[in-house]
C-alpha atoms as a PDB file:
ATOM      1  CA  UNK A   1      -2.372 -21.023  25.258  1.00  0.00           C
ATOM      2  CA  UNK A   2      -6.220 -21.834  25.786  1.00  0.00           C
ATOM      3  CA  UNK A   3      -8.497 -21.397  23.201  1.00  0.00           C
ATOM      4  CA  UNK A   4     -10.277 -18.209  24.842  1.00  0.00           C
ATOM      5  CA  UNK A   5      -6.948 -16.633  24.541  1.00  0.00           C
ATOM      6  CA  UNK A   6      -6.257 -17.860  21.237  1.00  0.00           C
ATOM      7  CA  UNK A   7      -9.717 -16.541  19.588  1.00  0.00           C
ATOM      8  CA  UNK A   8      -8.564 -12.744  21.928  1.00  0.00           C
ATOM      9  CA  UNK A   9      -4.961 -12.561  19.983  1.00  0.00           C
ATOM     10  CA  UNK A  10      -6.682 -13.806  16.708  1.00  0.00           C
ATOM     11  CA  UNK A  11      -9.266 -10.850  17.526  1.00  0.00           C
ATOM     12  CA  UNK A  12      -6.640  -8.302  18.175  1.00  0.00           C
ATOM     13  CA  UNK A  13      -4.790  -9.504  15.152  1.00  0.00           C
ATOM     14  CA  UNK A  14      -8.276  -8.939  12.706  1.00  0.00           C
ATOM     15  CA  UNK A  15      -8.694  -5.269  14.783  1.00  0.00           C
ATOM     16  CA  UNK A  16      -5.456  -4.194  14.119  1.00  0.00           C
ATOM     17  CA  UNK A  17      -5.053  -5.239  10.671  1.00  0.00           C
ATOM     18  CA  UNK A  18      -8.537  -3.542   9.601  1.00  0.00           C
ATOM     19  CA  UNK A  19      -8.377  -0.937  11.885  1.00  0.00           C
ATOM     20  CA  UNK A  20     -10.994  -1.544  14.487  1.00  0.00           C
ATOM     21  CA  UNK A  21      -9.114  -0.845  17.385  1.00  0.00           C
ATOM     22  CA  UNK A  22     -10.071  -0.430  20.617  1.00  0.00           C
ATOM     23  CA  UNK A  23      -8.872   2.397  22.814  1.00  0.00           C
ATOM     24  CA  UNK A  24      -8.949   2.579  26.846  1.00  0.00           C
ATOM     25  CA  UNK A  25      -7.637   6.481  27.010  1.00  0.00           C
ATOM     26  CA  UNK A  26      -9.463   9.133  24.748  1.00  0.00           C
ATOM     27  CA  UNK A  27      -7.419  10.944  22.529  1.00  0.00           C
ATOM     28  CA  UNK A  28      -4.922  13.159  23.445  1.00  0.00           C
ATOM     29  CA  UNK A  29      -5.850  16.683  22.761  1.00  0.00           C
ATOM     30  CA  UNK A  30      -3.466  19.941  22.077  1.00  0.00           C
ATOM     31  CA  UNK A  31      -3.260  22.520  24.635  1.00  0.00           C
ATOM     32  CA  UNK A  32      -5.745  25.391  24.171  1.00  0.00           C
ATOM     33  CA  UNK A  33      -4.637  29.357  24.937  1.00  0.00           C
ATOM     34  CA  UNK A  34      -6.587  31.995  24.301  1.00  0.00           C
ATOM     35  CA  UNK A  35      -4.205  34.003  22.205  1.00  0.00           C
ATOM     36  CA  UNK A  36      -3.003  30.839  20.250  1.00  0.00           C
ATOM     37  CA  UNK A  37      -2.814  31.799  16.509  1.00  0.00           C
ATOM     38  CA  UNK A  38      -2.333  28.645  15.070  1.00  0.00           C
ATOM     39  CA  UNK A  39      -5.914  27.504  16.421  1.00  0.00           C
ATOM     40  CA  UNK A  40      -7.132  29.788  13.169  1.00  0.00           C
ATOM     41  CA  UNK A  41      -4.489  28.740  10.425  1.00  0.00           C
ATOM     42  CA  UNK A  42      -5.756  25.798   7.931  1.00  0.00           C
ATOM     43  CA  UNK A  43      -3.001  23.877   6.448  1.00  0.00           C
ATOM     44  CA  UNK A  44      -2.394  23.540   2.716  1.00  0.00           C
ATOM     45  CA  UNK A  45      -3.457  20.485   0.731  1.00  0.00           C
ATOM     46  CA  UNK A  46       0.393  19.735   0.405  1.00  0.00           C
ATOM     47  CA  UNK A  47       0.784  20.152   4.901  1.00  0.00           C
ATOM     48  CA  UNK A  48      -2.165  17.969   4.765  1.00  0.00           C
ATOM     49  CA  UNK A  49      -0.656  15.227   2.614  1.00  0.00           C
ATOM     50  CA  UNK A  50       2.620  15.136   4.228  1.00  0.00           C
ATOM     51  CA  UNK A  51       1.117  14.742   7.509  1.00  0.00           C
ATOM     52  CA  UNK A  52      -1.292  12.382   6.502  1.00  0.00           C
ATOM     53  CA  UNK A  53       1.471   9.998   5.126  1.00  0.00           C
ATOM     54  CA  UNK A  54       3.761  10.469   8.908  1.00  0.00           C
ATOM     55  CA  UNK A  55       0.789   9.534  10.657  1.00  0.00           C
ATOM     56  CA  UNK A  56       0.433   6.385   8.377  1.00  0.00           C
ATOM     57  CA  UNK A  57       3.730   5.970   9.168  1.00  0.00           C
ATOM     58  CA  UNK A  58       2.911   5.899  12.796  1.00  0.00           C
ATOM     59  CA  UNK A  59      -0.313   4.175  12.688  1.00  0.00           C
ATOM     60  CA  UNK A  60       1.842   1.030  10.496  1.00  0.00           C
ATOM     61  CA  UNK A  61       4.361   1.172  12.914  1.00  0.00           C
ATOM     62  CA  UNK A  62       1.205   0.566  15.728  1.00  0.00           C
ATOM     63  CA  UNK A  63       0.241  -2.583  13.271  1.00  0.00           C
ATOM     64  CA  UNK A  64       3.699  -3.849  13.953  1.00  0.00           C
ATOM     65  CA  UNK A  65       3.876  -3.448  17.568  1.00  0.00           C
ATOM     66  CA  UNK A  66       0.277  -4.960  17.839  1.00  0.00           C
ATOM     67  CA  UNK A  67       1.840  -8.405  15.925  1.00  0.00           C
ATOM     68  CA  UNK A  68       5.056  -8.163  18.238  1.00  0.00           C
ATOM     69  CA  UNK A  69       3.754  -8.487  21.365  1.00  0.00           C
ATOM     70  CA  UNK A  70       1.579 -11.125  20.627  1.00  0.00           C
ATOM     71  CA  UNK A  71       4.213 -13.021  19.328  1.00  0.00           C
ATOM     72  CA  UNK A  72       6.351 -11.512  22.382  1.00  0.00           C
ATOM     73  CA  UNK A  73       3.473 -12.892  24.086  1.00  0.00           C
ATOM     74  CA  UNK A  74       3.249 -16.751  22.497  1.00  0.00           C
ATOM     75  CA  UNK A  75       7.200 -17.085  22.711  1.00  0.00           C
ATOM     76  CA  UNK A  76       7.346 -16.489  26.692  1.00  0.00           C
ATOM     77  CA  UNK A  77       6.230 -18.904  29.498  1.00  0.00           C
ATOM     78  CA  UNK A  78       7.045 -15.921  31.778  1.00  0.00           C
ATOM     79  CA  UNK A  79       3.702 -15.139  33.805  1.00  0.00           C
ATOM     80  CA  UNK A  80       4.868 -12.065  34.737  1.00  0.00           C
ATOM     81  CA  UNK A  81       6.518 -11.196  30.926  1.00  0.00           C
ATOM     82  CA  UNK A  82       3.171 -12.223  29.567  1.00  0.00           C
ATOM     83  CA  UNK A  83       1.609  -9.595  31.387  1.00  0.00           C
ATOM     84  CA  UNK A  84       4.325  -6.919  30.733  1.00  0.00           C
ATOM     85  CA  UNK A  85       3.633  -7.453  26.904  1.00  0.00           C
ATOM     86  CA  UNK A  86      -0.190  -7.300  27.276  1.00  0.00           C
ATOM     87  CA  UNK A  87       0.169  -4.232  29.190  1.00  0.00           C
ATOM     88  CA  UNK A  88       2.405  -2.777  26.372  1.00  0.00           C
ATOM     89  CA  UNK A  89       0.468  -3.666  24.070  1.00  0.00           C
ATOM     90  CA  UNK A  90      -3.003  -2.106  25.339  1.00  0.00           C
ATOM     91  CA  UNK A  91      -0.987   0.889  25.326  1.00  0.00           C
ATOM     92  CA  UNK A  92      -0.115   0.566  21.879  1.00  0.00           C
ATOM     93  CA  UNK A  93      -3.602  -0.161  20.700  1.00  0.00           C
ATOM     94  CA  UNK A  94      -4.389   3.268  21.848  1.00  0.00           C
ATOM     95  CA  UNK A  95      -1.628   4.590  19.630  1.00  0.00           C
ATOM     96  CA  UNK A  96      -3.307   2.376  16.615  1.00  0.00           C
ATOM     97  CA  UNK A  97      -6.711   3.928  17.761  1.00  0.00           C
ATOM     98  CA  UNK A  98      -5.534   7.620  17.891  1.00  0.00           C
ATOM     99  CA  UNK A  99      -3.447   7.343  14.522  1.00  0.00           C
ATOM    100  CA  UNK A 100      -6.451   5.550  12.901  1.00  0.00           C
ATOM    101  CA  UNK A 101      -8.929   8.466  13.960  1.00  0.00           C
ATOM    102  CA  UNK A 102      -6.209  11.306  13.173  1.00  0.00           C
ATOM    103  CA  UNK A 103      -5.820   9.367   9.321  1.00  0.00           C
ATOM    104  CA  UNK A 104      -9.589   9.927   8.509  1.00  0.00           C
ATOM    105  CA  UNK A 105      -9.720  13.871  10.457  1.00  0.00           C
ATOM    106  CA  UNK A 106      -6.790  14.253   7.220  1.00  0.00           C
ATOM    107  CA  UNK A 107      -9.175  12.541   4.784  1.00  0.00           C
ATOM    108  CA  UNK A 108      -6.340  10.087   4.340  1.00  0.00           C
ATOM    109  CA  UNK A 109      -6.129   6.111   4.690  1.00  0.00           C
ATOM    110  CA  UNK A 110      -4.421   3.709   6.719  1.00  0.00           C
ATOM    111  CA  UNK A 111      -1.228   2.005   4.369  1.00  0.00           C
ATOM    112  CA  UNK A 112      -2.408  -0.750   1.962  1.00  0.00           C
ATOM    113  CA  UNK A 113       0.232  -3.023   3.101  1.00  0.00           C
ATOM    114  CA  UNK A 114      -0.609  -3.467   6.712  1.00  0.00           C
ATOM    115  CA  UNK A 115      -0.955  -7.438   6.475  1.00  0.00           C
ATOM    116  CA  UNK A 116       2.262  -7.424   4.857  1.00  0.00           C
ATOM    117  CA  UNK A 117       3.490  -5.319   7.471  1.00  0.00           C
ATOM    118  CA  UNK A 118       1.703  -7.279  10.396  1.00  0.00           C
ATOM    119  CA  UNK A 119       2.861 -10.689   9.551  1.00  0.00           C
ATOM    120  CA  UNK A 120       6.478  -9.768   8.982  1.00  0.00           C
ATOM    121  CA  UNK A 121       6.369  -8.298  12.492  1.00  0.00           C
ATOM    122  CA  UNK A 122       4.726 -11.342  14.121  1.00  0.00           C
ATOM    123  CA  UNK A 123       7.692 -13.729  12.344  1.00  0.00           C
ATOM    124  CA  UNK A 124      10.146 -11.624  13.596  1.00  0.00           C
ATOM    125  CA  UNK A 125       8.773 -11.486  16.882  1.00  0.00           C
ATOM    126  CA  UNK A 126       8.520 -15.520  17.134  1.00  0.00           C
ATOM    127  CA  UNK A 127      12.317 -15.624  16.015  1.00  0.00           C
ATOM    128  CA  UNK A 128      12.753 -13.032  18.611  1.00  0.00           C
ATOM    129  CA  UNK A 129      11.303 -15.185  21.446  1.00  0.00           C
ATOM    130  CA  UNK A 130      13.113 -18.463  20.426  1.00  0.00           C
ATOM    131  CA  UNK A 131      16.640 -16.849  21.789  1.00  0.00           C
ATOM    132  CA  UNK A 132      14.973 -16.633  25.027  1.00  0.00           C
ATOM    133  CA  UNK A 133      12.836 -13.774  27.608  1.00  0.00           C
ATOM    134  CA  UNK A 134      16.745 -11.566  27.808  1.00  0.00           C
ATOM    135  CA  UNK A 135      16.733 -11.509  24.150  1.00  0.00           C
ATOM    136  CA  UNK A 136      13.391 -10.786  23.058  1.00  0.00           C
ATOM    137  CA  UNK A 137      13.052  -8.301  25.808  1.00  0.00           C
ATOM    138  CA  UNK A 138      16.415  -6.755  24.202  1.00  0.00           C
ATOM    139  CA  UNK A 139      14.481  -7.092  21.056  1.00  0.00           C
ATOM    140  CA  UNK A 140      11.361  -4.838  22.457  1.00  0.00           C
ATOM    141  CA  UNK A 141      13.804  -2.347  23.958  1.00  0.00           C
ATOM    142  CA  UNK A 142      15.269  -1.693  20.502  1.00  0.00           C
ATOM    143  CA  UNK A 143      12.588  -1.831  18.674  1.00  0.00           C
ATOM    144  CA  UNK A 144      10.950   1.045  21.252  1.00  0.00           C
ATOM    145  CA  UNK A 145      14.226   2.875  21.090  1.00  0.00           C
ATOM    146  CA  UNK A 146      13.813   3.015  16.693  1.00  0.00           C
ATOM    147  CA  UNK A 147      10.128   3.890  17.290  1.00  0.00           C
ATOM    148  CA  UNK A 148      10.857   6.871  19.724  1.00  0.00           C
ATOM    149  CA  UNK A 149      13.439   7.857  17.139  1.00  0.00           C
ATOM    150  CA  UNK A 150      11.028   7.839  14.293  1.00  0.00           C
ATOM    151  CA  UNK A 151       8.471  10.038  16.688  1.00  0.00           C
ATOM    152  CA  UNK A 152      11.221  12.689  16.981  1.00  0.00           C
ATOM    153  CA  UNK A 153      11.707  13.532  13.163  1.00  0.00           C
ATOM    154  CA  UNK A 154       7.755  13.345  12.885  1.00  0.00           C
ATOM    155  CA  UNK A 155       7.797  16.041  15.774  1.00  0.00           C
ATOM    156  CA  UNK A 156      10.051  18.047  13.866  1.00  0.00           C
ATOM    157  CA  UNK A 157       8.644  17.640  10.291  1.00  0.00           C
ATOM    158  CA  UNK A 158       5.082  17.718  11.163  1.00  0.00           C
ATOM    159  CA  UNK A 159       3.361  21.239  10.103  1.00  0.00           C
ATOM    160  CA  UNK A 160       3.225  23.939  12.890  1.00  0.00           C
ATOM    161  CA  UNK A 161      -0.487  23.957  12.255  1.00  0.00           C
ATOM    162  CA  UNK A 162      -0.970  20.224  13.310  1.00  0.00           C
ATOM    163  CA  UNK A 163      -1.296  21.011  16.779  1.00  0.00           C
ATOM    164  CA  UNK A 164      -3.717  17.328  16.744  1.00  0.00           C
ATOM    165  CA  UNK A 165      -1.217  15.540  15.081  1.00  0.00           C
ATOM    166  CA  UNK A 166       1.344  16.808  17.197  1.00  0.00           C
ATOM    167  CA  UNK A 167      -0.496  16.134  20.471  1.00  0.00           C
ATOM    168  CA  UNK A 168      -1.024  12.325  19.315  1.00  0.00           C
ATOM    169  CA  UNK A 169       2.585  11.808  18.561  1.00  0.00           C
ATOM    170  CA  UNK A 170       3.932  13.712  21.888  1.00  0.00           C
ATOM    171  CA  UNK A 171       1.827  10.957  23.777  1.00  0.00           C
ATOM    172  CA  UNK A 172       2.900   8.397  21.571  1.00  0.00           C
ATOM    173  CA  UNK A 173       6.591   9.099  22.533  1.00  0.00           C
ATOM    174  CA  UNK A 174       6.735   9.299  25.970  1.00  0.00           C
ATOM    175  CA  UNK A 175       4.951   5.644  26.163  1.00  0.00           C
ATOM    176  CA  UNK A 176       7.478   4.383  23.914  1.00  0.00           C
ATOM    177  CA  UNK A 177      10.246   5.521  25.932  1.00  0.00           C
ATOM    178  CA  UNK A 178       8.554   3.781  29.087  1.00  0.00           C
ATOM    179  CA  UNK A 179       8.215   0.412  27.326  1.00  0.00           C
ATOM    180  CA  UNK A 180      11.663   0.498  26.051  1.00  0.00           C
ATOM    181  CA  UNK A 181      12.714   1.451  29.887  1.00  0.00           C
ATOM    182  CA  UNK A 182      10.371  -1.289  31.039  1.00  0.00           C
ATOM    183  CA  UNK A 183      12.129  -4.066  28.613  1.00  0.00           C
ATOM    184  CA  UNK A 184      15.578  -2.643  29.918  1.00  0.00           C
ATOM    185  CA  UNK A 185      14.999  -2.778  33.554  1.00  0.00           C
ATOM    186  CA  UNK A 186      12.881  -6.411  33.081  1.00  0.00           C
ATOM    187  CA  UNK A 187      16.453  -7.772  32.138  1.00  0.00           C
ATOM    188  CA  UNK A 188      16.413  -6.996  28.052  1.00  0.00           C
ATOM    189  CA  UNK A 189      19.734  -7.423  26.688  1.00  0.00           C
ATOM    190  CA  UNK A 190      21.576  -4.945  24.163  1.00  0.00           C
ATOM    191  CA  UNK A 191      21.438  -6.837  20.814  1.00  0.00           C
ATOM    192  CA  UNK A 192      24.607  -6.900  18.995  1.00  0.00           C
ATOM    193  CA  UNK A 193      25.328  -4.550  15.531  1.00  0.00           C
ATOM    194  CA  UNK A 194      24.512  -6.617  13.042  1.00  0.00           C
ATOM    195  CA  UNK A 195      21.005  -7.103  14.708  1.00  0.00           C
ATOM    196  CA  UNK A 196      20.267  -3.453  15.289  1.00  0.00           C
ATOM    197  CA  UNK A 197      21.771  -2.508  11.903  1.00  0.00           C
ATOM    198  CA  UNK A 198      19.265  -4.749  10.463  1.00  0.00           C
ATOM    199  CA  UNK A 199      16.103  -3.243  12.413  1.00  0.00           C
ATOM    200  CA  UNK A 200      17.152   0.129  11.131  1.00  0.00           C
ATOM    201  CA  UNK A 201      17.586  -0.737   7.426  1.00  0.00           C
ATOM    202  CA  UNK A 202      14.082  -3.153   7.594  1.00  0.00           C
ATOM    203  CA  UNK A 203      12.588  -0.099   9.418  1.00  0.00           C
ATOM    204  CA  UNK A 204      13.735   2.635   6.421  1.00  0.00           C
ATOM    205  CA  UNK A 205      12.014   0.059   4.052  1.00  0.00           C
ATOM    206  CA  UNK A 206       9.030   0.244   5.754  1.00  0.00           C
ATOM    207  CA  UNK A 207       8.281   4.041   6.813  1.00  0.00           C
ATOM    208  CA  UNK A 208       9.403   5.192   3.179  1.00  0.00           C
ATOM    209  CA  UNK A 209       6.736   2.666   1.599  1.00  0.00           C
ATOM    210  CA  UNK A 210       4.121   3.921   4.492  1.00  0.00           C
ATOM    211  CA  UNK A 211       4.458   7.186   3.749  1.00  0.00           C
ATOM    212  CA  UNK A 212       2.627   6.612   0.367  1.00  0.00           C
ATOM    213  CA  UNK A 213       1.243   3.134   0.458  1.00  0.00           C
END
Protein backbone atom coordinates (compact mmCIF):
# COMPACT_ATOMS: atom_id res chain seq x y z
CA UNK A 1 0.00 0.00 0.00
CA UNK A 2 1.47 3.59 -0.84
CA UNK A 3 1.26 6.17 1.47
CA UNK A 4 -1.48 8.25 -0.58
CA UNK A 5 -3.60 5.27 -0.08
CA UNK A 6 -2.71 4.76 3.36
CA UNK A 7 -3.54 8.54 4.55
CA UNK A 8 -7.32 7.76 2.04
CA UNK A 9 -8.22 4.47 4.31
CA UNK A 10 -6.91 6.31 7.49
CA UNK A 11 -9.34 9.23 6.19
CA UNK A 12 -12.24 6.99 5.60
CA UNK A 13 -11.56 5.31 8.88
CA UNK A 14 -11.68 9.09 10.92
CA UNK A 15 -15.10 9.86 8.53
CA UNK A 16 -16.74 6.93 9.42
CA UNK A 17 -15.99 6.74 12.96
CA UNK A 18 -17.14 10.55 13.55
CA UNK A 19 -19.59 10.56 11.09
CA UNK A 20 -18.40 12.74 8.30
CA UNK A 21 -19.22 10.69 5.55
CA UNK A 22 -19.27 11.35 2.22
CA UNK A 23 -22.11 10.38 -0.06
CA UNK A 24 -22.03 10.04 -4.09
CA UNK A 25 -26.08 9.36 -4.43
CA UNK A 26 -28.52 11.82 -2.57
CA UNK A 27 -30.78 10.35 -0.31
CA UNK A 28 -33.32 8.15 -1.16
CA UNK A 29 -36.68 9.70 -0.85
CA UNK A 30 -40.32 7.95 -0.19
CA UNK A 31 -42.74 7.88 -2.91
CA UNK A 32 -45.18 10.83 -2.92
CA UNK A 33 -49.22 10.29 -3.89
CA UNK A 34 -51.53 12.69 -3.66
CA UNK A 35 -54.03 10.91 -1.50
CA UNK A 36 -51.24 9.44 0.80
CA UNK A 37 -52.45 9.81 4.46
CA UNK A 38 -49.51 9.00 6.18
CA UNK A 39 -47.71 12.18 4.58
CA UNK A 40 -49.95 14.09 7.51
CA UNK A 41 -49.53 11.63 10.57
CA UNK A 42 -46.58 12.68 13.15
CA UNK A 43 -45.24 9.83 15.05
CA UNK A 44 -45.25 9.59 18.84
CA UNK A 45 -42.19 10.37 20.94
CA UNK A 46 -42.11 6.50 21.70
CA UNK A 47 -42.31 5.70 17.25
CA UNK A 48 -39.67 8.26 17.27
CA UNK A 49 -37.36 6.57 19.76
CA UNK A 50 -37.72 3.17 18.49
CA UNK A 51 -36.88 4.22 15.12
CA UNK A 52 -34.21 6.32 16.07
CA UNK A 53 -32.42 3.38 17.89
CA UNK A 54 -33.03 0.79 14.33
CA UNK A 55 -31.50 3.37 12.38
CA UNK A 56 -28.49 3.46 14.85
CA UNK A 57 -28.58 0.08 14.42
CA UNK A 58 -28.15 0.47 10.75
CA UNK A 59 -25.92 3.37 10.68
CA UNK A 60 -23.32 1.00 13.31
CA UNK A 61 -23.73 -1.72 11.15
CA UNK A 62 -22.43 0.98 8.10
CA UNK A 63 -19.32 1.69 10.69
CA UNK A 64 -18.61 -1.98 10.45
CA UNK A 65 -18.81 -2.49 6.85
CA UNK A 66 -16.71 0.77 6.35
CA UNK A 67 -13.70 -1.10 8.67
CA UNK A 68 -14.33 -4.47 6.67
CA UNK A 69 -13.60 -3.59 3.47
CA UNK A 70 -10.69 -1.79 4.20
CA UNK A 71 -9.34 -4.54 5.89
CA UNK A 72 -10.99 -6.73 2.95
CA UNK A 73 -9.05 -4.31 1.09
CA UNK A 74 -5.31 -4.53 2.95
CA UNK A 75 -5.63 -8.48 3.15
CA UNK A 76 -5.99 -8.97 -0.83
CA UNK A 77 -3.26 -8.57 -3.53
CA UNK A 78 -6.19 -9.14 -5.95
CA UNK A 79 -6.27 -5.96 -8.35
CA UNK A 80 -9.43 -6.71 -9.40
CA UNK A 81 -10.80 -7.78 -5.53
CA UNK A 82 -9.32 -4.51 -4.43
CA UNK A 83 -11.53 -2.75 -6.60
CA UNK A 84 -14.66 -4.92 -5.89
CA UNK A 85 -14.25 -3.91 -2.12
CA UNK A 86 -13.74 -0.17 -2.87
CA UNK A 87 -16.70 -0.25 -4.98
CA UNK A 88 -18.68 -1.90 -2.08
CA UNK A 89 -17.63 0.11 0.08
CA UNK A 90 -18.50 3.63 -1.64
CA UNK A 91 -21.79 2.13 -1.67
CA UNK A 92 -21.83 1.60 1.87
CA UNK A 93 -20.61 5.03 2.75
CA UNK A 94 -23.78 6.23 1.26
CA UNK A 95 -25.68 3.97 3.63
CA UNK A 96 -23.40 5.59 6.63
CA UNK A 97 -24.29 9.06 5.04
CA UNK A 98 -28.11 8.48 4.73
CA UNK A 99 -28.40 6.75 8.30
CA UNK A 100 -26.23 9.59 9.76
CA UNK A 101 -28.62 12.37 8.23
CA UNK A 102 -31.92 10.24 9.06
CA UNK A 103 -30.32 9.97 13.07
CA UNK A 104 -30.29 13.85 13.46
CA UNK A 105 -34.03 14.39 11.20
CA UNK A 106 -35.09 11.93 14.67
CA UNK A 107 -33.16 14.27 16.99
CA UNK A 108 -31.25 11.14 17.90
CA UNK A 109 -27.35 10.26 17.89
CA UNK A 110 -25.14 7.98 16.23
CA UNK A 111 -24.15 4.83 19.01
CA UNK A 112 -21.39 5.82 21.50
CA UNK A 113 -19.52 2.74 20.81
CA UNK A 114 -18.72 3.10 17.18
CA UNK A 115 -14.77 2.83 17.70
CA UNK A 116 -15.42 -0.15 19.62
CA UNK A 117 -17.53 -1.30 16.98
CA UNK A 118 -15.13 -0.18 14.06
CA UNK A 119 -12.02 -1.77 15.28
CA UNK A 120 -13.56 -5.11 16.12
CA UNK A 121 -14.77 -5.15 12.51
CA UNK A 122 -11.40 -4.20 10.98
CA UNK A 123 -9.66 -7.30 13.22
CA UNK A 124 -12.06 -9.51 12.05
CA UNK A 125 -11.76 -8.50 8.64
CA UNK A 126 -7.74 -8.92 8.69
CA UNK A 127 -8.34 -12.54 10.18
CA UNK A 128 -10.80 -12.84 7.44
CA UNK A 129 -8.26 -12.07 4.66
CA UNK A 130 -5.40 -14.26 6.11
CA UNK A 131 -7.49 -17.61 4.97
CA UNK A 132 -7.23 -16.29 1.58
CA UNK A 133 -9.52 -14.02 -1.42
CA UNK A 134 -12.34 -17.53 -1.41
CA UNK A 135 -12.62 -17.11 2.21
CA UNK A 136 -12.84 -13.59 2.91
CA UNK A 137 -15.06 -13.16 -0.04
CA UNK A 138 -17.24 -16.04 1.76
CA UNK A 139 -16.78 -13.85 4.71
CA UNK A 140 -18.39 -10.59 2.84
CA UNK A 141 -21.16 -12.75 1.39
CA UNK A 142 -22.26 -13.71 4.91
CA UNK A 143 -21.79 -10.90 6.48
CA UNK A 144 -24.19 -9.11 3.53
CA UNK A 145 -26.54 -12.02 3.87
CA UNK A 146 -26.89 -11.11 8.18
CA UNK A 147 -27.09 -7.42 7.16
CA UNK A 148 -30.00 -7.93 4.58
CA UNK A 149 -31.56 -10.02 7.32
CA UNK A 150 -31.32 -7.35 9.90
CA UNK A 151 -32.91 -4.75 7.10
CA UNK A 152 -35.95 -7.06 6.87
CA UNK A 153 -37.10 -6.98 10.64
CA UNK A 154 -36.28 -3.10 10.55
CA UNK A 155 -38.76 -3.03 7.47
CA UNK A 156 -41.23 -4.71 9.42
CA UNK A 157 -40.81 -3.01 12.87
CA UNK A 158 -40.24 0.41 11.65
CA UNK A 159 -43.48 2.77 12.25
CA UNK A 160 -45.94 3.03 9.26
CA UNK A 161 -45.38 6.74 9.53
CA UNK A 162 -41.56 6.51 8.73
CA UNK A 163 -42.07 6.57 5.19
CA UNK A 164 -38.04 8.37 5.28
CA UNK A 165 -36.80 5.81 7.32
CA UNK A 166 -38.35 3.27 5.37
CA UNK A 167 -37.17 4.61 1.99
CA UNK A 168 -33.41 4.64 3.39
CA UNK A 169 -33.55 1.10 4.53
CA UNK A 170 -35.44 -0.28 1.21
CA UNK A 171 -32.26 1.14 -0.65
CA UNK A 172 -30.06 -0.08 1.85
CA UNK A 173 -31.30 -3.69 1.20
CA UNK A 174 -31.31 -4.18 -2.22
CA UNK A 175 -27.41 -3.03 -2.29
CA UNK A 176 -26.73 -5.47 0.29
CA UNK A 177 -28.18 -8.22 -1.54
CA UNK A 178 -25.99 -7.18 -4.69
CA UNK A 179 -22.73 -7.20 -2.71
CA UNK A 180 -23.47 -10.42 -1.12
CA UNK A 181 -24.34 -11.72 -4.90
CA UNK A 182 -21.19 -9.99 -6.05
CA UNK A 183 -18.90 -11.89 -3.25
CA UNK A 184 -20.79 -15.19 -4.32
CA UNK A 185 -20.34 -15.04 -7.98
CA UNK A 186 -16.44 -13.49 -7.43
CA UNK A 187 -15.75 -17.11 -6.03
CA UNK A 188 -16.76 -16.50 -2.04
CA UNK A 189 -16.98 -19.68 -0.33
CA UNK A 190 -19.88 -20.81 2.16
CA UNK A 191 -18.21 -20.61 5.61
CA UNK A 192 -18.79 -23.53 7.73
CA UNK A 193 -21.43 -23.49 11.05
CA UNK A 194 -19.42 -22.74 13.61
CA UNK A 195 -18.25 -19.56 11.65
CA UNK A 196 -21.68 -18.32 10.71
CA UNK A 197 -23.08 -19.27 14.14
CA UNK A 198 -20.54 -17.01 15.50
CA UNK A 199 -21.37 -13.89 13.14
CA UNK A 200 -24.95 -14.24 14.25
CA UNK A 201 -24.40 -14.40 18.04
CA UNK A 202 -21.43 -11.36 17.72
CA UNK A 203 -24.07 -9.61 15.52
CA UNK A 204 -27.14 -9.97 18.39
CA UNK A 205 -24.46 -8.43 20.78
CA UNK A 206 -24.04 -5.66 18.78
CA UNK A 207 -27.58 -4.44 17.36
CA UNK A 208 -29.13 -4.96 20.98
CA UNK A 209 -26.30 -2.57 22.49
CA UNK A 210 -26.92 -0.12 19.26
CA UNK A 211 -30.23 0.15 19.77
CA UNK A 212 -29.57 2.22 23.00
CA UNK A 213 -25.91 3.02 23.05
Amino acid sequence: MTLDELITELDRGLRSITGVSRMSRPVPLPPVAADDHLAAVEMSPAERAHAAGLMRVNHVGEVCAQALYQAQKLATRSPALKEAFEHAAREEEDHLAWTSRRLEALDSRPSLLNPLWYAGSLALGLVAGRFGDRVSLGFMAETEKQVEHHLDGHLAQLPEADRESRAIVEQMRIDEAAHGKAAIDAGGIDLPFPARALMRAASKIMTRTAYYV
